[in-house]
C-alpha atoms as a PDB file:
ATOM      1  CA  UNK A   1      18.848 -16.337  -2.297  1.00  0.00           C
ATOM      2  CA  UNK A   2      18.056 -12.810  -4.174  1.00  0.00           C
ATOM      3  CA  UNK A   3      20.854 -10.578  -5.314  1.00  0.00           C
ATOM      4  CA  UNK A   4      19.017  -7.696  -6.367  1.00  0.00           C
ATOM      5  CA  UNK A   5      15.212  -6.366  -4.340  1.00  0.00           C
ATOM      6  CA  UNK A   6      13.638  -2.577  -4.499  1.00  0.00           C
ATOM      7  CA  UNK A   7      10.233  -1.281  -2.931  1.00  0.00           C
ATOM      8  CA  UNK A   8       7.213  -1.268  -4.964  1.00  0.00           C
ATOM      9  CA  UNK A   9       5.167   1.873  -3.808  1.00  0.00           C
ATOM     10  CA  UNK A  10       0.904   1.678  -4.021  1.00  0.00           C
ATOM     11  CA  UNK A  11      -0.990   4.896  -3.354  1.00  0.00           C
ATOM     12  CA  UNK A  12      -4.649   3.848  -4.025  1.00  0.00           C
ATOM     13  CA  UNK A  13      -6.681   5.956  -6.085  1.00  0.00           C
ATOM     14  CA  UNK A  14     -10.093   3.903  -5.153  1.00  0.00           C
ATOM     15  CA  UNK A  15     -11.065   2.531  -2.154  1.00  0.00           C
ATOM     16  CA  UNK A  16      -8.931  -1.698  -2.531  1.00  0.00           C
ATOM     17  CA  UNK A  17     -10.594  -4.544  -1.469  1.00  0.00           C
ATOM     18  CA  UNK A  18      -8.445  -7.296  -0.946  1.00  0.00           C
ATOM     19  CA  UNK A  19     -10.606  -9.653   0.592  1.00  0.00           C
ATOM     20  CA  UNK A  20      -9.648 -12.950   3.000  1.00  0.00           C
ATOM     21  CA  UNK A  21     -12.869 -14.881   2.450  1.00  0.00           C
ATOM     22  CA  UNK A  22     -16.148 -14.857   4.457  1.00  0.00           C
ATOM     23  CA  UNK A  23     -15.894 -13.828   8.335  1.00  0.00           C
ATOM     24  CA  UNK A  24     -18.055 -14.143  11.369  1.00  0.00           C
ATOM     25  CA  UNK A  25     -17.840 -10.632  12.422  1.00  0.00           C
ATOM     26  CA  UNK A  26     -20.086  -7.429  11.840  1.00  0.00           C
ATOM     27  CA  UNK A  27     -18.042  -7.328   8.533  1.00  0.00           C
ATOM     28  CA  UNK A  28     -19.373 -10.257   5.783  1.00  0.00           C
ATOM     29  CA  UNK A  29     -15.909  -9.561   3.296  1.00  0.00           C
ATOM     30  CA  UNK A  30     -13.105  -8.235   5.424  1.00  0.00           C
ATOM     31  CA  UNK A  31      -9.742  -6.975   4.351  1.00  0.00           C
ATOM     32  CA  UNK A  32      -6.356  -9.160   4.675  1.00  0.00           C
ATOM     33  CA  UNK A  33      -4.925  -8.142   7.716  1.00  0.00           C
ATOM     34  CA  UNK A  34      -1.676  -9.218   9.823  1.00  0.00           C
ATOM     35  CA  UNK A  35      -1.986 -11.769  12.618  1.00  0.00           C
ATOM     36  CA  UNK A  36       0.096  -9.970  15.008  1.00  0.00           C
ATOM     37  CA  UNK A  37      -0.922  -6.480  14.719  1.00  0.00           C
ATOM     38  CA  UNK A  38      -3.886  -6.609  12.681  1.00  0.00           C
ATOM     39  CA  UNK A  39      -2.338  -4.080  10.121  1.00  0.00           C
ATOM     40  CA  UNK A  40      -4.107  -4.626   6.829  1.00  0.00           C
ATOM     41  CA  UNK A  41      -2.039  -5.990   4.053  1.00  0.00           C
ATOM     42  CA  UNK A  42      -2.090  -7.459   0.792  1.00  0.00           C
ATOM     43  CA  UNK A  43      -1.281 -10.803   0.365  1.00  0.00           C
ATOM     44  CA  UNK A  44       1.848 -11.402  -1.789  1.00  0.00           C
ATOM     45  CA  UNK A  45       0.049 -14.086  -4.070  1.00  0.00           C
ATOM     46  CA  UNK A  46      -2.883 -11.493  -5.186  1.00  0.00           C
ATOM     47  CA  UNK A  47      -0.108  -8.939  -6.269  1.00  0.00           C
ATOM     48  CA  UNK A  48       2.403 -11.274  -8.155  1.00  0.00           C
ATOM     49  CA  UNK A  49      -0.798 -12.233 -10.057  1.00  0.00           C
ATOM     50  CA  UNK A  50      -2.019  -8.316 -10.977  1.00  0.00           C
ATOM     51  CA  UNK A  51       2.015  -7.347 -11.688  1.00  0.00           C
ATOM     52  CA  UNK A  52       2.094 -10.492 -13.458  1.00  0.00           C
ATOM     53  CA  UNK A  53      -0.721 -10.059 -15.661  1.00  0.00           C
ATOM     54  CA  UNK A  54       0.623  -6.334 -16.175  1.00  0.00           C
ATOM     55  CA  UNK A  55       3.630  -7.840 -17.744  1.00  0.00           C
ATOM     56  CA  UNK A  56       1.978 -10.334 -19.874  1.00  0.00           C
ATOM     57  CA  UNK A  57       1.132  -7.407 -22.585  1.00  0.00           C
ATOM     58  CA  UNK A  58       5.154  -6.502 -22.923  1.00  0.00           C
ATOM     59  CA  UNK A  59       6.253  -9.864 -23.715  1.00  0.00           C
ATOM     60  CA  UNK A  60       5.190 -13.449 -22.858  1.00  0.00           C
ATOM     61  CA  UNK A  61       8.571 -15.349 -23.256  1.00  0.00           C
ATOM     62  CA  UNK A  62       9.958 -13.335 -20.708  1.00  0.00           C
ATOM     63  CA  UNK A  63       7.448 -13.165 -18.056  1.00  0.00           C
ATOM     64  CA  UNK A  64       7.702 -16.854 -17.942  1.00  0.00           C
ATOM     65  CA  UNK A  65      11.078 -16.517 -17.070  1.00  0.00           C
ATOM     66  CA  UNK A  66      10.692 -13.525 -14.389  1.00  0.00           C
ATOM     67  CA  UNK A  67       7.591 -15.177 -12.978  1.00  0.00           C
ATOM     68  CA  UNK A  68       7.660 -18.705 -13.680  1.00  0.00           C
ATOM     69  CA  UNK A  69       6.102 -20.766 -16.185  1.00  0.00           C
ATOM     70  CA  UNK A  70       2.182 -21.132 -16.387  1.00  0.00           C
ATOM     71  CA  UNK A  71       1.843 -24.370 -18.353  1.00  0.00           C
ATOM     72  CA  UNK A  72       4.705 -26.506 -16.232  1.00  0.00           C
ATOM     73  CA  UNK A  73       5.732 -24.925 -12.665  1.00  0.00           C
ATOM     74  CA  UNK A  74       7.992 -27.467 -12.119  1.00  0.00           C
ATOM     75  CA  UNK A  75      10.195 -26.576 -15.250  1.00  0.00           C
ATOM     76  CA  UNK A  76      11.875 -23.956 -13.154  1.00  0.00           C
ATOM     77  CA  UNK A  77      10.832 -21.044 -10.556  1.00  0.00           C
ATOM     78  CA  UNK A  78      10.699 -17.226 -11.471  1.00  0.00           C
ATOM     79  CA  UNK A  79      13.210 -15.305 -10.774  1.00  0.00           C
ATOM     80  CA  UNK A  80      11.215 -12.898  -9.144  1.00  0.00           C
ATOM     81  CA  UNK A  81      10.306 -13.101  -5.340  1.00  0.00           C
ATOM     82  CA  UNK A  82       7.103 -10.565  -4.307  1.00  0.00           C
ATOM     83  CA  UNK A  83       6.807  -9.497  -0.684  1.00  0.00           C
ATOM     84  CA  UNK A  84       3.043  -8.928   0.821  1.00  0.00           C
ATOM     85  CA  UNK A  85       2.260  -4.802   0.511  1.00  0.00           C
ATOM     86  CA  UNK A  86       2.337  -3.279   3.721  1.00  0.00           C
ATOM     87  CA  UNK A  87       0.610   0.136   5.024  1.00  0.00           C
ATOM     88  CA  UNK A  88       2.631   3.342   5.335  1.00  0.00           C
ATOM     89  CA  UNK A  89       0.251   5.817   5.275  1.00  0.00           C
ATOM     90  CA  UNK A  90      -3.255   5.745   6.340  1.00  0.00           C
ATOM     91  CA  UNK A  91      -5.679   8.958   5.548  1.00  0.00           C
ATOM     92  CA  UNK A  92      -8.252   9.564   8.666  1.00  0.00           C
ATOM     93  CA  UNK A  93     -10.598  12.115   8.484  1.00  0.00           C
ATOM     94  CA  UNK A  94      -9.602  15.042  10.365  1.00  0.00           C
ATOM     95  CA  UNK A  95     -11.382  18.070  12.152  1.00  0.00           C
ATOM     96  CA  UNK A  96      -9.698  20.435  10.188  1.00  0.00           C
ATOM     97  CA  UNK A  97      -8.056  19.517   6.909  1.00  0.00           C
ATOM     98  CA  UNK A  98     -10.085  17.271   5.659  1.00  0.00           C
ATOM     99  CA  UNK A  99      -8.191  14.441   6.187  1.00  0.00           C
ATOM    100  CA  UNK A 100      -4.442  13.259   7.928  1.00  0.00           C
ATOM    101  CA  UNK A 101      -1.812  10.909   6.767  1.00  0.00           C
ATOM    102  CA  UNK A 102      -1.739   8.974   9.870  1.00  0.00           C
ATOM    103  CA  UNK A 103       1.732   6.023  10.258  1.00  0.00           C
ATOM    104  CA  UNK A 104       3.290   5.622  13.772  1.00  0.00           C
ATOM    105  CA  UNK A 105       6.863   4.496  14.953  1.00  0.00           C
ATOM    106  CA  UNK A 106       6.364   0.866  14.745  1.00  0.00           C
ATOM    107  CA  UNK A 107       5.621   1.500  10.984  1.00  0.00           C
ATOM    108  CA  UNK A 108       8.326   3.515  10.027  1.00  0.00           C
ATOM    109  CA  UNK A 109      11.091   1.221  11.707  1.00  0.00           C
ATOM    110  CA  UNK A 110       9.391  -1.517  10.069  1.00  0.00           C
ATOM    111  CA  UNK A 111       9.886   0.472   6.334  1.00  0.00           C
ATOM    112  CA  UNK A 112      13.150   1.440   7.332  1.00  0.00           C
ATOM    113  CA  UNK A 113      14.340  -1.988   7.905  1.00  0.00           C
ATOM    114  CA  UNK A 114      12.722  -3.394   4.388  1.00  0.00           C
ATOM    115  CA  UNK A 115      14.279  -0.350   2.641  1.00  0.00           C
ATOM    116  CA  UNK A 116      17.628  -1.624   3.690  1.00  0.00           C
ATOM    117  CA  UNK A 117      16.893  -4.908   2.332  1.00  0.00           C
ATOM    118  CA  UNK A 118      16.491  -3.299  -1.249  1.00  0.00           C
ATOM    119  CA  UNK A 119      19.338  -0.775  -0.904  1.00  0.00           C
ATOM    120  CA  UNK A 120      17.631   2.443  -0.281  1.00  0.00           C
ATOM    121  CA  UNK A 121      18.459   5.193   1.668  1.00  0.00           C
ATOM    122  CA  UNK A 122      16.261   5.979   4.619  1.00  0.00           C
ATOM    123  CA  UNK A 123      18.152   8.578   6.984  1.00  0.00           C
ATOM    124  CA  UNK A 124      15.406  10.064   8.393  1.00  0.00           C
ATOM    125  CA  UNK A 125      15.404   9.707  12.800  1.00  0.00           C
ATOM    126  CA  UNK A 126      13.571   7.094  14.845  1.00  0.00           C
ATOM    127  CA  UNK A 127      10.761   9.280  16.282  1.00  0.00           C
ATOM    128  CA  UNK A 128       7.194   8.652  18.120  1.00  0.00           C
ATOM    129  CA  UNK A 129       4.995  10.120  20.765  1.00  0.00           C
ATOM    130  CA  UNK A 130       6.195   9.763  24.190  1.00  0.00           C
ATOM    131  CA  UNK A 131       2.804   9.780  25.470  1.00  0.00           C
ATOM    132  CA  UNK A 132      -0.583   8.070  24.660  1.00  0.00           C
ATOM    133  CA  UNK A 133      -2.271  10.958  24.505  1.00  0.00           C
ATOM    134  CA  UNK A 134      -0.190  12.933  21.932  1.00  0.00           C
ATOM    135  CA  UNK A 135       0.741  12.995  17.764  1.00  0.00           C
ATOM    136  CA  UNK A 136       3.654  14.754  16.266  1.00  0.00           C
ATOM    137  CA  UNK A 137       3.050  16.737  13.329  1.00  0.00           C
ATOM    138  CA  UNK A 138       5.152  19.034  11.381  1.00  0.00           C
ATOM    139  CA  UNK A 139       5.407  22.742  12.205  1.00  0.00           C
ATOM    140  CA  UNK A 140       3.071  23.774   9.326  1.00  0.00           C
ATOM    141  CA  UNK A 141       0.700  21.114  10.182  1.00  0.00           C
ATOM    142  CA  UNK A 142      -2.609  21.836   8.434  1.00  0.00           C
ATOM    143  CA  UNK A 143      -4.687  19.610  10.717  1.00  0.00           C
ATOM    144  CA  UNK A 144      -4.052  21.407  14.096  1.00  0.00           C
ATOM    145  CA  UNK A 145      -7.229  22.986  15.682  1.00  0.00           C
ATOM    146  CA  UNK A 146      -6.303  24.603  19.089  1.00  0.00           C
ATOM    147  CA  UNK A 147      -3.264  22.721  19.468  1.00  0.00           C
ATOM    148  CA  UNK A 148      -5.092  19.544  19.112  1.00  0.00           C
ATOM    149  CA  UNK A 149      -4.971  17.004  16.380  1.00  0.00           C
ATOM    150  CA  UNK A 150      -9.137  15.829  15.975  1.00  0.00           C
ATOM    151  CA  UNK A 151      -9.236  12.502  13.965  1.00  0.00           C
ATOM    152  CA  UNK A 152     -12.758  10.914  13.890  1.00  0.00           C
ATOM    153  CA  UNK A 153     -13.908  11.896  17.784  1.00  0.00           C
ATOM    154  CA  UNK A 154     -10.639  11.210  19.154  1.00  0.00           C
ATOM    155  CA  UNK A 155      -8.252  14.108  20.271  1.00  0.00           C
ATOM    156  CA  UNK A 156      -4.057  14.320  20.616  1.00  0.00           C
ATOM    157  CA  UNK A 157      -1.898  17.058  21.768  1.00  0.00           C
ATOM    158  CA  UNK A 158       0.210  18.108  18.782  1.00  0.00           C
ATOM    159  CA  UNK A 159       3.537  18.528  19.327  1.00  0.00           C
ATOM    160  CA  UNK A 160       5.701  19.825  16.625  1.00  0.00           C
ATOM    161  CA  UNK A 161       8.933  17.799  15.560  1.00  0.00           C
ATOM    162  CA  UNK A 162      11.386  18.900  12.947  1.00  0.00           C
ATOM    163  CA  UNK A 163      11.584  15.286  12.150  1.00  0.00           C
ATOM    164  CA  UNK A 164       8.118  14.829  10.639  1.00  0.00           C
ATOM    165  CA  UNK A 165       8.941  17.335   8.243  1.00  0.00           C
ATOM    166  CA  UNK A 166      12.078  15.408   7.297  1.00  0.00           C
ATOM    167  CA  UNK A 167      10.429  12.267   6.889  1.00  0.00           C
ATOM    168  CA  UNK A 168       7.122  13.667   4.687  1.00  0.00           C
ATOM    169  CA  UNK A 169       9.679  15.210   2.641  1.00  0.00           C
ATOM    170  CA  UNK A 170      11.560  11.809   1.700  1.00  0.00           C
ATOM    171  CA  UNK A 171       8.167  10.385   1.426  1.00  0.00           C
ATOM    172  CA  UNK A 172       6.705  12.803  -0.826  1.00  0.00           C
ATOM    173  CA  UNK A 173      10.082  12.905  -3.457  1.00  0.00           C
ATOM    174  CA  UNK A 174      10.543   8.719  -3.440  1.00  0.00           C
ATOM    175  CA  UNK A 175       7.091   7.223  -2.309  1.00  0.00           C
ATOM    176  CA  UNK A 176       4.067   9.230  -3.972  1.00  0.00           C
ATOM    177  CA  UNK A 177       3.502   8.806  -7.772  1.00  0.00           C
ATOM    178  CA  UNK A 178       6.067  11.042  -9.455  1.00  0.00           C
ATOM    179  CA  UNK A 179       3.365  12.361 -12.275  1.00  0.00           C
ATOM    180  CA  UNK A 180       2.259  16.424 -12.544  1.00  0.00           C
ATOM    181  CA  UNK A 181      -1.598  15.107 -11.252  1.00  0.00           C
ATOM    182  CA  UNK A 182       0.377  14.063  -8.078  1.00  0.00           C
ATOM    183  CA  UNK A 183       2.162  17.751  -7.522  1.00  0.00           C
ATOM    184  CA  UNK A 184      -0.688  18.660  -5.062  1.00  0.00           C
ATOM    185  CA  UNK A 185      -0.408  15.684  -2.496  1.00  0.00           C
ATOM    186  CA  UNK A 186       3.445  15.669  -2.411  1.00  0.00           C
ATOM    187  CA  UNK A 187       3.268  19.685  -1.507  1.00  0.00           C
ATOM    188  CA  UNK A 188       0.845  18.679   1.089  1.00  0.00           C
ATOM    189  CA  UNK A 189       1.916  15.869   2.800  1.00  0.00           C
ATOM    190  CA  UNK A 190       4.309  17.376   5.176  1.00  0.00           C
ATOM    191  CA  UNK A 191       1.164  19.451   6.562  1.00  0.00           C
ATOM    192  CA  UNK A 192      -0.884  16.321   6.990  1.00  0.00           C
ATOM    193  CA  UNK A 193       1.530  13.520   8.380  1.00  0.00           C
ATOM    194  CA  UNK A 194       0.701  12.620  11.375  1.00  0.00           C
ATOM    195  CA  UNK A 195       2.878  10.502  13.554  1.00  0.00           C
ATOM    196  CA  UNK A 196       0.622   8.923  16.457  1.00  0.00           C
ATOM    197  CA  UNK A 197       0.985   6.117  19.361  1.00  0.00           C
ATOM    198  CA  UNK A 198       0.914   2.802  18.029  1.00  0.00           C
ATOM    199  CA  UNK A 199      -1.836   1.811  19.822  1.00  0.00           C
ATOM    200  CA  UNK A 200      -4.023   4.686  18.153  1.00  0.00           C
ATOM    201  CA  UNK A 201      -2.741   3.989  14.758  1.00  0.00           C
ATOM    202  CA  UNK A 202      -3.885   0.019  14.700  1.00  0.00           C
ATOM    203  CA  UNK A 203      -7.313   1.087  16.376  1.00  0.00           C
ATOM    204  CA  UNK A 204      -7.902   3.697  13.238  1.00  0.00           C
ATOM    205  CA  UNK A 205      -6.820   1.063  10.936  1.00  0.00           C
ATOM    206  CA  UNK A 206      -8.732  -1.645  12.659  1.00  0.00           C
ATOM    207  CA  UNK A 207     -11.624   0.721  12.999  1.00  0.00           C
ATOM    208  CA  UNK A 208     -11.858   3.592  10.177  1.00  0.00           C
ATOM    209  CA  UNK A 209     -11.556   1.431   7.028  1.00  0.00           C
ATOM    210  CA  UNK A 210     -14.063   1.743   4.059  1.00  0.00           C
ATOM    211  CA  UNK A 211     -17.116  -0.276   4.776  1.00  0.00           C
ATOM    212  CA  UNK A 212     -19.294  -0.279   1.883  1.00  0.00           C
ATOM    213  CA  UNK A 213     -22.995  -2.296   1.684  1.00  0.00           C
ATOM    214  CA  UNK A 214     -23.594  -4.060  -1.484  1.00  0.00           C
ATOM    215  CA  UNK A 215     -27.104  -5.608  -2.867  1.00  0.00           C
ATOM    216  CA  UNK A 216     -28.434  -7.442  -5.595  1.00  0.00           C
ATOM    217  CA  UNK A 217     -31.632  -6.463  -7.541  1.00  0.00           C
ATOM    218  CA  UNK A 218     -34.351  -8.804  -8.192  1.00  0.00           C
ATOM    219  CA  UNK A 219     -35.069  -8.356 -11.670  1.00  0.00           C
ATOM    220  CA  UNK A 220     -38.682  -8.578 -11.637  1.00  0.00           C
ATOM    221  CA  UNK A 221     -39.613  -7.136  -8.854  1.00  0.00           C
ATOM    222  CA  UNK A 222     -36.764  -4.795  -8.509  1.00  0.00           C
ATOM    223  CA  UNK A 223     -36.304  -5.339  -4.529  1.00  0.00           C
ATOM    224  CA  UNK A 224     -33.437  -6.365  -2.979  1.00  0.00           C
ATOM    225  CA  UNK A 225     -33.000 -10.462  -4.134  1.00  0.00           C
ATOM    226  CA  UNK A 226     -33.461 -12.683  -0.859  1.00  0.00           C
ATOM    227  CA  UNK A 227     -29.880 -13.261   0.867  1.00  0.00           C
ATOM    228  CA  UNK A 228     -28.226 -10.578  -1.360  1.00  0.00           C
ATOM    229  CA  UNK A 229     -27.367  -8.212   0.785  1.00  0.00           C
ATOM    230  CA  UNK A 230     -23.952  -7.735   2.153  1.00  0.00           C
ATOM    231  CA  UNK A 231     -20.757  -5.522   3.472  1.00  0.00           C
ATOM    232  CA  UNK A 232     -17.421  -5.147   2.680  1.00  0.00           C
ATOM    233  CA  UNK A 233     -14.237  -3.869   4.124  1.00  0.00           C
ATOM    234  CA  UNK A 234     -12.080  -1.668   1.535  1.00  0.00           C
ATOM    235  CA  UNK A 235      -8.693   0.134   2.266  1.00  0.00           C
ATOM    236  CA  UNK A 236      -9.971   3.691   1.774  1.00  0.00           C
ATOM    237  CA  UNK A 237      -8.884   6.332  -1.244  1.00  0.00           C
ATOM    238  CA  UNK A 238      -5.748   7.718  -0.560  1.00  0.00           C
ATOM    239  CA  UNK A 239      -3.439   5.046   1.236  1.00  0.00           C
ATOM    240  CA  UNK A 240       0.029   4.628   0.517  1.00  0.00           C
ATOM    241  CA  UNK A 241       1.478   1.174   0.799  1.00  0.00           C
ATOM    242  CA  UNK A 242       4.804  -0.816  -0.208  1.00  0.00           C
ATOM    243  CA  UNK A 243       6.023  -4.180  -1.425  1.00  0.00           C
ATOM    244  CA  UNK A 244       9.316  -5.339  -1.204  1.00  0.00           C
ATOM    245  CA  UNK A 245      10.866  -7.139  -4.597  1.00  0.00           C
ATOM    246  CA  UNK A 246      13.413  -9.660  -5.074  1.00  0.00           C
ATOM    247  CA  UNK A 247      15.174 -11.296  -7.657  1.00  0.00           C
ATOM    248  CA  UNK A 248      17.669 -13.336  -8.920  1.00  0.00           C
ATOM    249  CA  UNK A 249      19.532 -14.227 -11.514  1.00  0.00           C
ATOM    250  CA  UNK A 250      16.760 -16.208 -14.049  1.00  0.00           C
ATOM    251  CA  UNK A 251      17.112 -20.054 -13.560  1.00  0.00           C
ATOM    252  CA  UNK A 252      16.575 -21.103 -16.514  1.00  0.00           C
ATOM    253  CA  UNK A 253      19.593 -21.396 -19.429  1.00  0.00           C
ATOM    254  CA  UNK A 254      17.026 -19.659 -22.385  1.00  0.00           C
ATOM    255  CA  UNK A 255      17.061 -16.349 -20.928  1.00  0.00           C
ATOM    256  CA  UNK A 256      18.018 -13.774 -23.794  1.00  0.00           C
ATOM    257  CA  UNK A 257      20.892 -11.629 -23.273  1.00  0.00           C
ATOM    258  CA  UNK A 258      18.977  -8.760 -22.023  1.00  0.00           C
ATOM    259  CA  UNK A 259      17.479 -11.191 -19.299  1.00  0.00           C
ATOM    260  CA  UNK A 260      21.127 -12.668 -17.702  1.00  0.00           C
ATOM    261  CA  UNK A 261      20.798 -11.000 -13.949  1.00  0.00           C
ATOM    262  CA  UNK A 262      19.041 -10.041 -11.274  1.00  0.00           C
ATOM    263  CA  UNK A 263      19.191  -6.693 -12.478  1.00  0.00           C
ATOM    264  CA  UNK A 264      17.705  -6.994 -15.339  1.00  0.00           C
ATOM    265  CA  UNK A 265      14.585  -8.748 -14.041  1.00  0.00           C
ATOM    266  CA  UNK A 266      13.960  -5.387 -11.993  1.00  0.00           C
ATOM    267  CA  UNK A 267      14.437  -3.353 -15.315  1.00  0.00           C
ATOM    268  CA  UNK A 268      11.920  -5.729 -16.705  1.00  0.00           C
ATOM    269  CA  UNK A 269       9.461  -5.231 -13.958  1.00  0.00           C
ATOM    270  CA  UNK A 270       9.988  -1.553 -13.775  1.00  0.00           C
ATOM    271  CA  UNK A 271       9.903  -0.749 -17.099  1.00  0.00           C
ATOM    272  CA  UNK A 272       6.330  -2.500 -17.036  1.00  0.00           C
ATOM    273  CA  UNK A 273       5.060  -1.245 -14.376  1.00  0.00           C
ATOM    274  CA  UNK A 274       6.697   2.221 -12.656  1.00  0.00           C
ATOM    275  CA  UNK A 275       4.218   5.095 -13.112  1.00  0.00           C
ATOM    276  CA  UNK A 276       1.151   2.841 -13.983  1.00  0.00           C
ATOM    277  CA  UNK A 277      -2.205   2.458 -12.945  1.00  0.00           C
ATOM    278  CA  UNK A 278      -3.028  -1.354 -12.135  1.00  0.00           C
ATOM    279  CA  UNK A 279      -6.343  -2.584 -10.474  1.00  0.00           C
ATOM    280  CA  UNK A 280      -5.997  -4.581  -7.676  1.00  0.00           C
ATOM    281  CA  UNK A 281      -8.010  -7.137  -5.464  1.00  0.00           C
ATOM    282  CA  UNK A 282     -11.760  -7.556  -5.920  1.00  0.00           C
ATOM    283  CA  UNK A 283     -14.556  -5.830  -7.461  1.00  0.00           C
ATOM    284  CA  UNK A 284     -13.109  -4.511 -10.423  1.00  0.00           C
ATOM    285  CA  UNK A 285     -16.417  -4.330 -12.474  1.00  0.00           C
ATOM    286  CA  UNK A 286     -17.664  -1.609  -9.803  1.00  0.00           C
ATOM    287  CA  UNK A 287     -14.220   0.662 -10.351  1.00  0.00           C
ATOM    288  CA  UNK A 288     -12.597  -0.356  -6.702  1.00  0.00           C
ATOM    289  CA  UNK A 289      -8.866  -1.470  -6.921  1.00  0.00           C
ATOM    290  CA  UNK A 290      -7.520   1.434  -8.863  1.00  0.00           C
ATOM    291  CA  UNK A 291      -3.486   2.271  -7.707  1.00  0.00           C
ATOM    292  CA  UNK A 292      -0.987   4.152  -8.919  1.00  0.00           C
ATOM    293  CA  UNK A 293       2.442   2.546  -8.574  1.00  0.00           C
ATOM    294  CA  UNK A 294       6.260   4.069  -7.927  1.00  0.00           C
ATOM    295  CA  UNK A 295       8.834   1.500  -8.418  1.00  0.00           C
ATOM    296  CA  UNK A 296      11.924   2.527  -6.390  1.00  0.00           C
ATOM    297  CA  UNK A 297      15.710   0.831  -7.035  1.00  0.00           C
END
């Protein structure tokens, strides 16, 4: 059992493939996704790894202790427990704004309910569209056009709820990267969260990922190589998701005295990787997989 967990916070900075293997669909590399509701996600083993190898540069000894020993598994486990990222935000192109921050009510209860788990604070109200046909934005919303919120070619009646404002605001002081490059999107988020049916929300995030087309040269003749032409699915530029972490006290009786409790694995973790950049999932020759992290007690 854990004694200690926080929320690990990824905003992606480039479009994140985190791929589940071939498929038979229009799609050749798609995303990880839920069963249930098809919400994308990434898979818990693919970020111990990245967080793991992250770590490695501060010191080896202990990482084999937080994460679990390489060479013999069956020594002992880690004493850290990683949770599979889940979305929060989702950015959909917009009629006027550029783009929204689009989450629904499902969503947020689901965050809420993990935050408990690692001892945060989430006050803000349990709030959703009463209707299919309708989004609640903030009163400043900057992607209202007519009193209609246009994302891709689909249209919602925007009704203004003092809660959306509360809830961007929590998001924007705890969840986005905390750095001075970051000052921009946490002024703007409460004028482009968007809080719409759930039904809407797991279409666009069925529907409006990243799909990029990727080919391989034949190096004489400089066409495209027979059979080397392909698609993938990417989380686009922009989303915010979070992990849950847990830990425990190490199990293992070498742990040096700065490494005796469960609260000192987080420190470890955090003070490795809070506030960094880590690249994540596939294609990380071609610059995709680039996140910013917020680690959150």
């Amino acid at each position: 059992m854990f004694d200690k967990a926080a929320i690990l916070f990824l905003y992606t900075e480039t479009p994140l493939h985190a791929g589940s293997g071939t498929s038979l669909g229009i799609v050749d590399l798609p995303i990880q996704r839920e069963r249930t509701t098809g919400y994308p996600i990434v898979q818990a083993s693919g970020l111990k790894g990245c967080l793991r190898d992250v770590a490695n540069s501060a010191d080896r000894a202990k990482v084999e202790i937080v994460f679990g020993p390489e060479q013999d598994p069956s020594a002992h486990a880690g004493a850290l427990s990683v949770g599979d990222a889940r979305i929060l935000l989702f950015p959909v192109r917009s009629l006027v704004g550029v783009f929204a921050w689009v989450t629904s009510r499902n969503v947020l209860a689901r965050f809420q309910r993990d935050a408990q788990l690692a001892g945060l604070r989430v006050d803000w109200p349990d709030v959703g569209p009463s209707a299919d046909s309708a989004a609640l934005i903030a009163n400043n919303s900057m992607v209202v056009a007519d009193g209609k919120v246009v994302l891709e070619e689909f249209a919602f009646e925007a009704r203004a709820n003092d809660a959306v404002r509360h809830i961007a605001d929590w998001l924007a002081r705890n969840a986005l990267p905390s750095g001075d490059e970051y000052a921009y999107w946490r002024e703007t988020l409460p004028k482009r969260l968007v809080i719409l049916p759930e039904t809407a929300f797991q279409d666009f995030v069925q529907f409006s990922t990243e799909v990029i087309s990727r080919v391989r040269i034949d190096d004489e003749k400089k066409t495209v190589a027979r059979g080397a032409l392909w698609t993938e699915e990417h989380l686009p530029t922009d989303t915010l998701l979070y992990a849950t972490l847990f830990a425990s006290k190490p199990r293992t009786n070498s742990a040096p005295p700065d490494l005796q409790d469960a609260q000192a694995v987080l420190n470890f973790v955090k003070n490795c990787v809070d506030g960094r950049r880590l690249q994540l999932g596939g294609d990380s020759t071609v610059g995709r997989g680039f996140v910013k992290t917020r680690m959150v007690p």
